[in-house]
C-alpha atoms as a PDB file:
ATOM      1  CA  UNK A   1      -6.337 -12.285 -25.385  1.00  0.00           C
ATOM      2  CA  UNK A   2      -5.409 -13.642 -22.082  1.00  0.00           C
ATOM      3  CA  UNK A   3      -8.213 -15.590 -20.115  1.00  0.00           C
ATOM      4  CA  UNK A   4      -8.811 -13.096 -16.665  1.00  0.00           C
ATOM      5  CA  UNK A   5      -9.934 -15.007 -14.308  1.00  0.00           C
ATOM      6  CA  UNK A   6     -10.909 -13.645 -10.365  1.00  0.00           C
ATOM      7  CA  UNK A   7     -11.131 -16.374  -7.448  1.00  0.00           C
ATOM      8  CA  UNK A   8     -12.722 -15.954  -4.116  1.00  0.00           C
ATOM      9  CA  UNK A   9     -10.276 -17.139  -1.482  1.00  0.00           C
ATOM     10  CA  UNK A  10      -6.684 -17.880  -0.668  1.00  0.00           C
ATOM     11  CA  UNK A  11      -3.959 -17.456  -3.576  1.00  0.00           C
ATOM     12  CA  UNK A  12      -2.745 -21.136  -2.412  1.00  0.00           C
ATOM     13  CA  UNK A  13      -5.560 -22.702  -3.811  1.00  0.00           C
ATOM     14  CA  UNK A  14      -5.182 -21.587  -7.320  1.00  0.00           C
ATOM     15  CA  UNK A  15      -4.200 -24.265  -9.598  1.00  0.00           C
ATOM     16  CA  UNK A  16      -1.210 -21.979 -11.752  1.00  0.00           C
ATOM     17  CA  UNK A  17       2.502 -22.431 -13.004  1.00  0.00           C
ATOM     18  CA  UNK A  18       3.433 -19.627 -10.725  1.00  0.00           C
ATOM     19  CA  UNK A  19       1.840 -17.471  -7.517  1.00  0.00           C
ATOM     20  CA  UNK A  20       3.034 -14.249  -6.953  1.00  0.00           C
ATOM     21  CA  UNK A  21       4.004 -13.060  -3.488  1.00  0.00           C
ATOM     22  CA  UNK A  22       2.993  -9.589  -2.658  1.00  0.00           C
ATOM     23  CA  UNK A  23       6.599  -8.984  -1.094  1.00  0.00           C
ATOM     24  CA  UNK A  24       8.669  -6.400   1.367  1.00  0.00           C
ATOM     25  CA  UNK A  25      12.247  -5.455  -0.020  1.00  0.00           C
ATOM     26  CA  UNK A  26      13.668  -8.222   2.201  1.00  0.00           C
ATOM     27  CA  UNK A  27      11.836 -10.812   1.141  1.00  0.00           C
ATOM     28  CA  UNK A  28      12.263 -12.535   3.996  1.00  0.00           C
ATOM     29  CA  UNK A  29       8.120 -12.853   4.832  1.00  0.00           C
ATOM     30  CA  UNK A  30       6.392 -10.734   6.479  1.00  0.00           C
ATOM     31  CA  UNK A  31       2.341 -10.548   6.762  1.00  0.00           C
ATOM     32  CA  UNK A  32      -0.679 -10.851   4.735  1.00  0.00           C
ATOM     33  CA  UNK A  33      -0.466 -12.809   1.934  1.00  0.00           C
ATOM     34  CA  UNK A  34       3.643 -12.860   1.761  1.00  0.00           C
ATOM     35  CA  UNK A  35       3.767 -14.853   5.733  1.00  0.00           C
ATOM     36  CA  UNK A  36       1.258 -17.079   4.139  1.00  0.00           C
ATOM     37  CA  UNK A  37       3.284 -18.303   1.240  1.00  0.00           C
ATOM     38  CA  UNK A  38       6.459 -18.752   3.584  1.00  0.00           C
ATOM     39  CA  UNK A  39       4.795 -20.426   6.326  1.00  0.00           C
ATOM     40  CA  UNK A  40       3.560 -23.021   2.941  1.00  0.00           C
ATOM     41  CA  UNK A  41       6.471 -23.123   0.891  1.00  0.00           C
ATOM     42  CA  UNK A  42       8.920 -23.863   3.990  1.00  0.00           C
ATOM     43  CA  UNK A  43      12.695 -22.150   5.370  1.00  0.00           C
ATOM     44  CA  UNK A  44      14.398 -23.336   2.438  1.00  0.00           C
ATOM     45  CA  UNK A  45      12.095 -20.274   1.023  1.00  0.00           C
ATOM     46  CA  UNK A  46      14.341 -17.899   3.264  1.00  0.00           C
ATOM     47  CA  UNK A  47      17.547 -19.461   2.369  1.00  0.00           C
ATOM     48  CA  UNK A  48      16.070 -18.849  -1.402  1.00  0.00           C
ATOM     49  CA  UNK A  49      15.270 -15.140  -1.287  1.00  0.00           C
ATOM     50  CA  UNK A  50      18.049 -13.890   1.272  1.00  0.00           C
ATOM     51  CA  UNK A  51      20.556 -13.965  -1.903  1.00  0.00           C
ATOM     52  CA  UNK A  52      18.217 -11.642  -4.201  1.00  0.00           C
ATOM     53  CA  UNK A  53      17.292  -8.964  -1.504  1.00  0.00           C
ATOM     54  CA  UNK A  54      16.965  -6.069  -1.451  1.00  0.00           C
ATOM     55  CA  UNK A  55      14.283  -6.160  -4.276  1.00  0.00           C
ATOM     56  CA  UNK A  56      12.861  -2.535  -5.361  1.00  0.00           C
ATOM     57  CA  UNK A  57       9.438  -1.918  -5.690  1.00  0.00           C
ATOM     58  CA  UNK A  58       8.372  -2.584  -8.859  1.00  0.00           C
ATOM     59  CA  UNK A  59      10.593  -5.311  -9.314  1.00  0.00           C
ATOM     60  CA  UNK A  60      10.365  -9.008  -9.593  1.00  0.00           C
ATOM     61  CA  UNK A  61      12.448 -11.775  -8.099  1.00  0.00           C
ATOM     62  CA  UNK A  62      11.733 -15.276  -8.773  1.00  0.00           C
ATOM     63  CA  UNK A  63      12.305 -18.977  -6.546  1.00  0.00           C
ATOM     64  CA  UNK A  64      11.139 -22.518  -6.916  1.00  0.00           C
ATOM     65  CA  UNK A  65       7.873 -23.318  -4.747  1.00  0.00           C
ATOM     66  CA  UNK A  66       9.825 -25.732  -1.842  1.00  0.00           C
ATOM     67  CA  UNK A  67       6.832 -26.951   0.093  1.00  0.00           C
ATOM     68  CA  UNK A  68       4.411 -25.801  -3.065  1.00  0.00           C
ATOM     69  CA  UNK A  69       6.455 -27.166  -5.552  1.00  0.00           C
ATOM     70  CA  UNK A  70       5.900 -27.482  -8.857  1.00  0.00           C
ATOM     71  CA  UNK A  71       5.089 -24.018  -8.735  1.00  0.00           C
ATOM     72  CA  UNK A  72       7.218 -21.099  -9.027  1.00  0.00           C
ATOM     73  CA  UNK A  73       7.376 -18.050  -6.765  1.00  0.00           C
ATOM     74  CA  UNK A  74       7.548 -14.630  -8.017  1.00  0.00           C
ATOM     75  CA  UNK A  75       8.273 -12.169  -5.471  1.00  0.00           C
ATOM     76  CA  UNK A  76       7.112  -8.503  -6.361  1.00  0.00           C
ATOM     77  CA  UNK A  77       7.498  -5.417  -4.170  1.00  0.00           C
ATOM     78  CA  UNK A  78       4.272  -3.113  -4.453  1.00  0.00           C
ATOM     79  CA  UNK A  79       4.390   0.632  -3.597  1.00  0.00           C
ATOM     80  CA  UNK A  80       3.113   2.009  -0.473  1.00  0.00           C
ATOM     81  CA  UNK A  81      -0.051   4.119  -0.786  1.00  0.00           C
ATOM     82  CA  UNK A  82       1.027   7.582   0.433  1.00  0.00           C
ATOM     83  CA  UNK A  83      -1.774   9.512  -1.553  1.00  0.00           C
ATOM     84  CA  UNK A  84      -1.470   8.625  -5.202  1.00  0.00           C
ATOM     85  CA  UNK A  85       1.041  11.312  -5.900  1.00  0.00           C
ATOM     86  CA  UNK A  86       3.875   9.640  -5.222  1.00  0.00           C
ATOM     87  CA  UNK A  87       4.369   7.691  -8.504  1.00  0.00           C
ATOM     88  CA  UNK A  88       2.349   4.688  -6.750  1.00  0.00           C
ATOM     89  CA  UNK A  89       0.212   3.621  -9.900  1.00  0.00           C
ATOM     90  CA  UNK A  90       3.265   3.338 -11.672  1.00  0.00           C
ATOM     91  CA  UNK A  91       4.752   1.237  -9.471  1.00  0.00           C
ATOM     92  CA  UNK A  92       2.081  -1.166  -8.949  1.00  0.00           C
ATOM     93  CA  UNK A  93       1.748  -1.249 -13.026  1.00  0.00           C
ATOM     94  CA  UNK A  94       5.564  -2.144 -13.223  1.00  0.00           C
ATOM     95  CA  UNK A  95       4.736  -5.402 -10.840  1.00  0.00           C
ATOM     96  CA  UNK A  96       2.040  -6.824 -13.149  1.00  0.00           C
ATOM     97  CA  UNK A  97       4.339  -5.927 -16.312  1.00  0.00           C
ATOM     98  CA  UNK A  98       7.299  -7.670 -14.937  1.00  0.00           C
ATOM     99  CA  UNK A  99       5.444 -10.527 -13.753  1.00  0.00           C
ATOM    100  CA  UNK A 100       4.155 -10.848 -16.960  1.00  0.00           C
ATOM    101  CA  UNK A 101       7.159 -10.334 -18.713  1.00  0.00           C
ATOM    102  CA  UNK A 102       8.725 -13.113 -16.575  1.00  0.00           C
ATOM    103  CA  UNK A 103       6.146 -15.615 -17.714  1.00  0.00           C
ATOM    104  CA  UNK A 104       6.539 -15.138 -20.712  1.00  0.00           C
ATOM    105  CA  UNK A 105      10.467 -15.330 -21.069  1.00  0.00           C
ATOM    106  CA  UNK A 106       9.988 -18.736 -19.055  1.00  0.00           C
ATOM    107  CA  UNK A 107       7.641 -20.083 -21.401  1.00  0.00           C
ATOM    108  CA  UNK A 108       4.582 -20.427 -18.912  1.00  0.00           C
ATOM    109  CA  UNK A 109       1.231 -20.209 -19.305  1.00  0.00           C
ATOM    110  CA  UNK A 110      -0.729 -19.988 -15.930  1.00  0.00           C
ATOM    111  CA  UNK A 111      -0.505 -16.676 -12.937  1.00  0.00           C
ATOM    112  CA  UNK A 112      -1.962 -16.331 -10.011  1.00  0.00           C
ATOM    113  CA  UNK A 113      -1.685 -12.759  -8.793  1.00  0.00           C
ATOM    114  CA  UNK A 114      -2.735 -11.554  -5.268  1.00  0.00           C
ATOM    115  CA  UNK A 115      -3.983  -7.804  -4.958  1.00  0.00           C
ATOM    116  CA  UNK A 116      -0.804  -6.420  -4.531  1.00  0.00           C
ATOM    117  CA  UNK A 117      -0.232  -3.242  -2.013  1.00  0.00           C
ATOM    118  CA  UNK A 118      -3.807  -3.450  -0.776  1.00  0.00           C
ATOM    119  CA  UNK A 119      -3.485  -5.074   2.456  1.00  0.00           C
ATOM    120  CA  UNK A 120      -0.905  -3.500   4.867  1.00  0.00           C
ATOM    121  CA  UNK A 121       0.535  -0.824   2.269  1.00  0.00           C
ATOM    122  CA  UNK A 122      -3.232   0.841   2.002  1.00  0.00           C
ATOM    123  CA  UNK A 123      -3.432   0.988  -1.425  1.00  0.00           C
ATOM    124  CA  UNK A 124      -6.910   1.712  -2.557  1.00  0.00           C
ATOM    125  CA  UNK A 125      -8.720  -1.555  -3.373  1.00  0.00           C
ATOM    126  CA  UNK A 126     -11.044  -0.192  -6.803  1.00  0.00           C
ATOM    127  CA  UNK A 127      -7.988   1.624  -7.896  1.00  0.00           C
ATOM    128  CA  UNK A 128      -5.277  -0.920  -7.604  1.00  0.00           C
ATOM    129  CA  UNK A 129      -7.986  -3.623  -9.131  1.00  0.00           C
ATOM    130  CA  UNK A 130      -8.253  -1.276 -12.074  1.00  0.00           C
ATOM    131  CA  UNK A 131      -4.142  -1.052 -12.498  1.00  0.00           C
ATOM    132  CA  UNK A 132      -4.405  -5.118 -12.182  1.00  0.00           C
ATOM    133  CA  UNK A 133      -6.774  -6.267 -14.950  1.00  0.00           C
ATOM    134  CA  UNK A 134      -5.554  -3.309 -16.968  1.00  0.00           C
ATOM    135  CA  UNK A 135      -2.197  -4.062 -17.569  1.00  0.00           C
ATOM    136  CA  UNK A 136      -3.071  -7.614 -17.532  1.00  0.00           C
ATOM    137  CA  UNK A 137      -5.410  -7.521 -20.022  1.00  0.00           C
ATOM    138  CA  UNK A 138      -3.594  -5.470 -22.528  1.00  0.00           C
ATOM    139  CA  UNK A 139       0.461  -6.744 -21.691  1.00  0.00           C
ATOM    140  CA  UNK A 140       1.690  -8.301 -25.027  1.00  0.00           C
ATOM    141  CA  UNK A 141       3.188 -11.222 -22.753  1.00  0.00           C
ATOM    142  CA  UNK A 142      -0.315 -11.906 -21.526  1.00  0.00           C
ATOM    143  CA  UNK A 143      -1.829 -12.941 -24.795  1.00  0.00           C
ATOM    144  CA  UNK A 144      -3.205 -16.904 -24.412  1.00  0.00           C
ATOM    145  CA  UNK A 145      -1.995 -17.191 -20.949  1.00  0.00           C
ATOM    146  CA  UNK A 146      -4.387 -17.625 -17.889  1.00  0.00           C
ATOM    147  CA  UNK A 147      -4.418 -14.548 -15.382  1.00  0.00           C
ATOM    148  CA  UNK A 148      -5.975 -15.245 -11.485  1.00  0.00           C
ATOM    149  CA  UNK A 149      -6.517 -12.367  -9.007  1.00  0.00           C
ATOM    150  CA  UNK A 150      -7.170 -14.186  -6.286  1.00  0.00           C
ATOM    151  CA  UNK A 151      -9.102 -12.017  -3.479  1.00  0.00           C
ATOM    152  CA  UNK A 152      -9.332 -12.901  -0.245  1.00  0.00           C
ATOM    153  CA  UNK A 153     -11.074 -10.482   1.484  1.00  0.00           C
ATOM    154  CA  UNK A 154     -14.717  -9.081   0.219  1.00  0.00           C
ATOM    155  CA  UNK A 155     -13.094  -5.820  -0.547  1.00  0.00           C
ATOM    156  CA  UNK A 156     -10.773  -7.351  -2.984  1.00  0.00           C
ATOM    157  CA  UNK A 157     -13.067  -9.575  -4.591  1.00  0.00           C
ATOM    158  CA  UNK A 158     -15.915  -6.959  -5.052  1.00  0.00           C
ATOM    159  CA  UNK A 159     -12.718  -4.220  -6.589  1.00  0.00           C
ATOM    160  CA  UNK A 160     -11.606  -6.875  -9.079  1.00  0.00           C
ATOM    161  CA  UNK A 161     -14.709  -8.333  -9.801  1.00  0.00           C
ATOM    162  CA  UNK A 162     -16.039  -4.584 -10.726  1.00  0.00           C
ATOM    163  CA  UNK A 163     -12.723  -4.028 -12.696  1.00  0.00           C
ATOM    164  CA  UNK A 164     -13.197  -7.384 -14.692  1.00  0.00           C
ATOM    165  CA  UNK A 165     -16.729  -6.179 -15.956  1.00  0.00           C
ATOM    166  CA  UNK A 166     -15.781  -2.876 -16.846  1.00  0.00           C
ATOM    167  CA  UNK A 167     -13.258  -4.299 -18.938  1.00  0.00           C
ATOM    168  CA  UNK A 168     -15.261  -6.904 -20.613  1.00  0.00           C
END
């Protein structure tokens, strides 16, 4: 079983082998929590994603921390809400999965995810909180590992904290 874990406040401040940026295709930065983790981690962060753009929803593309160093980055592309009928829940499922699966094949044992697609993409807080510690709590790769969801926002926090105690 993997430990779930939710914290109240900025993604930055979690102590975790890697953070997870809740990406645009570019990856270049952007807003939310994705301008936040370039303006910390530095240019060289540009220079590091321009090379493995575009990256497709769902996907996951990985960097070295720069300026948060000794973390790693990995950069994930979450779907834009457009009802629910557009195949979004499987796309925001594939983002956790991957991540996961990444950690794992590097041999890691800490993630801090944000709450991907929820901010400027309008994905439904409770719904993409339930996707989250879902698939996190029942990926093979997750098993002994330590999984954040870092919330900052009440929204956030209240949709994963509900999510963690229906699972539990």
């Amino acid at each position: 079983m993997p430990r779930l874990i939710l914290h109240s406040g900025s993604l930055l401040d979690v102590a975790a082998d890697v953070i997870v940026n809740a990406a645009n295709s570019t990856l270049l930065g952007g807003g939310g929590v994705d301008g936040a983790i370039h303006r910390a981690a530095g240019p060289e962060l540009v220079e590091a994603c321009r090379p493995l753009a575009p990256c497709p929803p769902g996907e996951v593309r990985v960097t070295e921390g720069f300026g948060l160093a000794p973390r790693l980055i990995f950069h994930t592309v979450g779907p834009i809400w457009n009802g629910g009928q557009s195949g979004e829940a499987d796309i925001l499922a594939n983002c956790y999965r991957n991540c996961l699966t990444e950690l794992a094949r590097r041999n890691l044992a800490s993630i801090a995810f944000p709450a991907i697609s929820t901010g400027a993409y309008g994905y439904p807080a409770a719904a993409a909180a339930h996707i989250a510690v879902t698939i996190c709590a029942r990926h093979p790769h997750a098993a002994g590992r330590d999984i954040v969801f870092a919330a900052f926002d009440p929204q956030n926090q209240a949709a994963l904290a509900a999510a963690l105690r229906a699972h539990t």
